[in-house]
C-alpha atoms as a PDB file:
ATOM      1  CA  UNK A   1       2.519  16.380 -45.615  1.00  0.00           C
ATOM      2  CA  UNK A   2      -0.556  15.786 -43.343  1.00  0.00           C
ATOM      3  CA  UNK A   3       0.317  11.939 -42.395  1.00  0.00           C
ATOM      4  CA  UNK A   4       3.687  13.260 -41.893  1.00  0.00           C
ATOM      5  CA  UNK A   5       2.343  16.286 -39.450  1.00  0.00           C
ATOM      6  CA  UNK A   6      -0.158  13.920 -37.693  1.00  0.00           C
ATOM      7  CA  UNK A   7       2.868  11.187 -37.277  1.00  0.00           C
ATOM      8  CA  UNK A   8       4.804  13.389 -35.625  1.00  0.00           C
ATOM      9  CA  UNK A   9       1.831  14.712 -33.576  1.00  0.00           C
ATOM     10  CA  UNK A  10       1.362  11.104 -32.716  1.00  0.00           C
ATOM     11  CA  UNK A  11       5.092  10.541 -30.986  1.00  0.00           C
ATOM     12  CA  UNK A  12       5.184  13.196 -29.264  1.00  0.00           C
ATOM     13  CA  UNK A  13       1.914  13.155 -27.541  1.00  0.00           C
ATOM     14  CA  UNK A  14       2.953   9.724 -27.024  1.00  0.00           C
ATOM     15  CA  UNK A  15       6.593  10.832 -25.412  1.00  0.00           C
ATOM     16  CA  UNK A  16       4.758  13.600 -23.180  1.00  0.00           C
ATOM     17  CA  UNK A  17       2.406  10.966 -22.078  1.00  0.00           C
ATOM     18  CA  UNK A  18       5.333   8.370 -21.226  1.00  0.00           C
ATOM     19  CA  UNK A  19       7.366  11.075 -19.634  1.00  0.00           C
ATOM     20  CA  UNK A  20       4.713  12.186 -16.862  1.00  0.00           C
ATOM     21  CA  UNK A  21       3.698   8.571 -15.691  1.00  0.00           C
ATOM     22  CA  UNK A  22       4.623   8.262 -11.913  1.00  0.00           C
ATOM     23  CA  UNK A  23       8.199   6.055 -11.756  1.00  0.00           C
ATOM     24  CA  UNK A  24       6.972   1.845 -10.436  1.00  0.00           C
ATOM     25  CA  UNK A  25       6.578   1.442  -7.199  1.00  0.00           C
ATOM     26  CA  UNK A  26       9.686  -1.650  -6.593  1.00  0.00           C
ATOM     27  CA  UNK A  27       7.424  -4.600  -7.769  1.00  0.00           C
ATOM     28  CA  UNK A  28       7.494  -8.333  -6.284  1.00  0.00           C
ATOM     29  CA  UNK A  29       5.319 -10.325  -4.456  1.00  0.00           C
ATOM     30  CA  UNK A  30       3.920  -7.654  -1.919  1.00  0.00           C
ATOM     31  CA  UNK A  31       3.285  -5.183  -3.982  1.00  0.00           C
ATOM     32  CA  UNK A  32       1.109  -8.060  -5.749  1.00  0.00           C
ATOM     33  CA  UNK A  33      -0.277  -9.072  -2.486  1.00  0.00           C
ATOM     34  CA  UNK A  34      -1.009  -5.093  -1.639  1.00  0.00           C
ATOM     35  CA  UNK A  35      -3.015  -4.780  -5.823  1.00  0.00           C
ATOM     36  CA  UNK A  36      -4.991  -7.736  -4.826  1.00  0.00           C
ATOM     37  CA  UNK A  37      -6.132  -7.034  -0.817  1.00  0.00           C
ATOM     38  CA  UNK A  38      -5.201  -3.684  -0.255  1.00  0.00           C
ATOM     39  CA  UNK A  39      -5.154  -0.597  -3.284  1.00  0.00           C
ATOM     40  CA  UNK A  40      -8.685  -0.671  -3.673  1.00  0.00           C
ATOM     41  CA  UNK A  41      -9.310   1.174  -0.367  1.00  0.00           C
ATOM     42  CA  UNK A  42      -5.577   2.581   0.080  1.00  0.00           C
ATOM     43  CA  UNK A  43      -5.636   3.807  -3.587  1.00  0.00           C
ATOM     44  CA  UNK A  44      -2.827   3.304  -5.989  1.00  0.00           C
ATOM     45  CA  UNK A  45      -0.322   5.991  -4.457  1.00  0.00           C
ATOM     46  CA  UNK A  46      -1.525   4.740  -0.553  1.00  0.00           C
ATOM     47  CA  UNK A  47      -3.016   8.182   0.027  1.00  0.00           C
ATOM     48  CA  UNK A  48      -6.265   6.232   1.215  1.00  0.00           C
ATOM     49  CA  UNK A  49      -9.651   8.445   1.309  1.00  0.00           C
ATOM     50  CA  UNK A  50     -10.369  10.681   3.522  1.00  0.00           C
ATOM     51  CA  UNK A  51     -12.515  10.171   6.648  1.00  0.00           C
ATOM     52  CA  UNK A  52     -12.421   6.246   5.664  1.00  0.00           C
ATOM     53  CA  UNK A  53      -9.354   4.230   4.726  1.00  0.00           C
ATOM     54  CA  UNK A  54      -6.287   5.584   6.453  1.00  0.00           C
ATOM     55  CA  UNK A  55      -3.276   6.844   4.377  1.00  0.00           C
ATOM     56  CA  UNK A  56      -0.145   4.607   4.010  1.00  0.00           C
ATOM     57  CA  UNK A  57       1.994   6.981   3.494  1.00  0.00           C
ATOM     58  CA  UNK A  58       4.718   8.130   6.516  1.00  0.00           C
ATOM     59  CA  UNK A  59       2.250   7.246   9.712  1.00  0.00           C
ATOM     60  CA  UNK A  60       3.413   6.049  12.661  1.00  0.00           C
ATOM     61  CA  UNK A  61       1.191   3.550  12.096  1.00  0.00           C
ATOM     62  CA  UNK A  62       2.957   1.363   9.375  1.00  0.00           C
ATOM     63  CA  UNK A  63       6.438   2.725  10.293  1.00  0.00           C
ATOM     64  CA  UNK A  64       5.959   1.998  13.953  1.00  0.00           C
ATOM     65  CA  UNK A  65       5.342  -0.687  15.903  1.00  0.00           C
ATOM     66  CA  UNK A  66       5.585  -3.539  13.601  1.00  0.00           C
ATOM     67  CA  UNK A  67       3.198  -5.993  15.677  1.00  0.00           C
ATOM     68  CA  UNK A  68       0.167  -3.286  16.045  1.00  0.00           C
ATOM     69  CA  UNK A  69       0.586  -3.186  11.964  1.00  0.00           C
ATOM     70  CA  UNK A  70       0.897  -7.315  11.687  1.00  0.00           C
ATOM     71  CA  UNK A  71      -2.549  -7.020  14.303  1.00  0.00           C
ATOM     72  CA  UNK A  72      -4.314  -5.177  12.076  1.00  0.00           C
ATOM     73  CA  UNK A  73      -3.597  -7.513   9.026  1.00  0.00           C
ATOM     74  CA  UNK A  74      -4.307  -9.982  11.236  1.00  0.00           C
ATOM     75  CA  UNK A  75      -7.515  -8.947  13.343  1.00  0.00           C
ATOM     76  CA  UNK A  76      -8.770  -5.901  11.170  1.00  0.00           C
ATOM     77  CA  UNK A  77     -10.175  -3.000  12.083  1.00  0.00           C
ATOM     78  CA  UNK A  78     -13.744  -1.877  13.845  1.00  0.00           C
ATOM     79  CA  UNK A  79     -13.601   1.108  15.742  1.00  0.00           C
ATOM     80  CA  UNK A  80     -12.668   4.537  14.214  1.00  0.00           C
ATOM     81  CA  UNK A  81      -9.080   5.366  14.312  1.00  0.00           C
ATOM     82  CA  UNK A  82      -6.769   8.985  14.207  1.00  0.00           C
ATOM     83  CA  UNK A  83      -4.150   9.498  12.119  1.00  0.00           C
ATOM     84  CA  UNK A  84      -1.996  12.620  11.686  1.00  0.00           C
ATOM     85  CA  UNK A  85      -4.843  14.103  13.117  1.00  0.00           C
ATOM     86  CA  UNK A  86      -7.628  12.855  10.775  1.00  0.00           C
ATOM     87  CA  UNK A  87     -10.507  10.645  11.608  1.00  0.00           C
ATOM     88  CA  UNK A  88     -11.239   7.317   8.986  1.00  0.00           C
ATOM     89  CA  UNK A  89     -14.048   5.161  10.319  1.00  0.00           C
ATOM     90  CA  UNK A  90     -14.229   2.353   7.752  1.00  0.00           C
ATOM     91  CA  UNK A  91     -14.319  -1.109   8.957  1.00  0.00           C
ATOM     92  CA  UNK A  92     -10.873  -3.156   7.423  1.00  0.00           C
ATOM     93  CA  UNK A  93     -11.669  -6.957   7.252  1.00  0.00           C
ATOM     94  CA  UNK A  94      -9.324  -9.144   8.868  1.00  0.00           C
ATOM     95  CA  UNK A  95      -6.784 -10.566   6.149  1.00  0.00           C
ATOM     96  CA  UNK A  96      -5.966 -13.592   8.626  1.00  0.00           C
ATOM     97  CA  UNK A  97      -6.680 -16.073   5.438  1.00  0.00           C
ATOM     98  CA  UNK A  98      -2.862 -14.577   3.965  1.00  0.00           C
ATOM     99  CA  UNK A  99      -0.033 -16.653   4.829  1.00  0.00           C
ATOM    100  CA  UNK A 100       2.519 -15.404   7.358  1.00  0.00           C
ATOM    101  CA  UNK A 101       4.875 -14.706   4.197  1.00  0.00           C
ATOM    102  CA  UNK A 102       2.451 -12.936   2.285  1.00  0.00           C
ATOM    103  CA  UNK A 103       1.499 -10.582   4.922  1.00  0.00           C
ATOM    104  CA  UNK A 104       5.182  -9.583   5.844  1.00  0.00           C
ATOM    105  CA  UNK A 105       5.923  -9.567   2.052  1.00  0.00           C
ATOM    106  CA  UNK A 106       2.874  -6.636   2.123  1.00  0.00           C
ATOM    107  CA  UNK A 107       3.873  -5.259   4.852  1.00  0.00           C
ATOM    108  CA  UNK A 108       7.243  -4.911   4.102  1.00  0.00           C
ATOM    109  CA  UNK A 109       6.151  -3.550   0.944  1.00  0.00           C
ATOM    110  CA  UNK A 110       4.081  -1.098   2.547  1.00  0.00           C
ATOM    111  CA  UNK A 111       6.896   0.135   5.001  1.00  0.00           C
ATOM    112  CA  UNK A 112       9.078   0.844   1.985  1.00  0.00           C
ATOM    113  CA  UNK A 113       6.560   2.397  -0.390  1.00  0.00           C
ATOM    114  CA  UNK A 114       4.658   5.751  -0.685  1.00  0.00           C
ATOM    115  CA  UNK A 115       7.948   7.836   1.238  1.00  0.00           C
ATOM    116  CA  UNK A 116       8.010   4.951   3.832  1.00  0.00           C
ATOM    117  CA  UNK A 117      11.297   3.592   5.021  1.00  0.00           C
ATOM    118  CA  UNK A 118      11.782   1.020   7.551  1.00  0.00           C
ATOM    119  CA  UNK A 119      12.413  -2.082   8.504  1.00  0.00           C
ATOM    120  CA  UNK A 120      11.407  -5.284   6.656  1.00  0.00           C
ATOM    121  CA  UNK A 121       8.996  -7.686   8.564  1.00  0.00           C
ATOM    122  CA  UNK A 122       9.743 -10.831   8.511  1.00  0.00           C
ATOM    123  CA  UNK A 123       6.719 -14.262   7.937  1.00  0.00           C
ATOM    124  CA  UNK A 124       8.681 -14.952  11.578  1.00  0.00           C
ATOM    125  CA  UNK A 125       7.562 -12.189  13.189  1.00  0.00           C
ATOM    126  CA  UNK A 126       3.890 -12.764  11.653  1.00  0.00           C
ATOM    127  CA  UNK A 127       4.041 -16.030  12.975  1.00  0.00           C
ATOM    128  CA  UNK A 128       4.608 -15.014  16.415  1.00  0.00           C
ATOM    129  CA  UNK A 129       2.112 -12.464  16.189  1.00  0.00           C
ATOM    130  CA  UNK A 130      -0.535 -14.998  15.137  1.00  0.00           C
ATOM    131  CA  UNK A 131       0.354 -17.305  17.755  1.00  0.00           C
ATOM    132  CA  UNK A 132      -0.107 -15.355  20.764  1.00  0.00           C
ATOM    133  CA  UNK A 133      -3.921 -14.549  19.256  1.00  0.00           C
END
């Protein structure tokens, strides 16, 4: 009777467990590009940490302009920056050592991840972006 009780204890802590995990973010190539470069200071859900790595999630920033978001792949970031009125004043390396496919396979993960949606960017439009440095 106990093995039987602490079986069945067993499955469905197990099923609760399974139940409440967070749906996959779509996986592929950027979202393995973004687990290598990118979720250690944007965190898993791209909620980033407050006052120094910027959010992901719904900014003008990754669903705007797509070639000040290739820029900062591209160039990093020095200087403090605002964002949906917060501060974050960490310094992001320049991730110019990607290929032009990898960042717009990151980026285009980005822009359609964490509540994002918009358009894809292309390893073309990273390659004009990195020519006219």
């Amino acid at each position: 009777m106990r093995i039987v009780f602490v079986w069945s204890l067993f499955f469905l802590t197990t099923t609760v467990f399974a139940q409440n995990k967070k749906p996959a973010i779509k996986s592929g190539p950027g979202q393995q590009v973004y687990e290598q470069y990118c979720l250690t200071c944007h965190q898993a859900d791209g909620g980033g940490v407050p006052n120094l790595n910027p959010p992901l999630k719904q900014t003008d920033w990754v669903q705007g302009d797509k070639t000040r978001l290739i820029n900062v792949i591209l160039k990093g970031l020095q200087e403090p920056i605002e964002i949906n009125g917060e501060t974050f004043d960490n310094v992001m390396p320049a991730h110019d050592f990607l290929s032009d496919k990898e960042i717009a396979d990151v980026l285009t993960f980005i822009r359609n991840s964490f509540g994002n949606k918009a358009d894809a960017i292309t390893a073309e439009d990273v390659k004009k972006v990195r020519s006219a440095k």
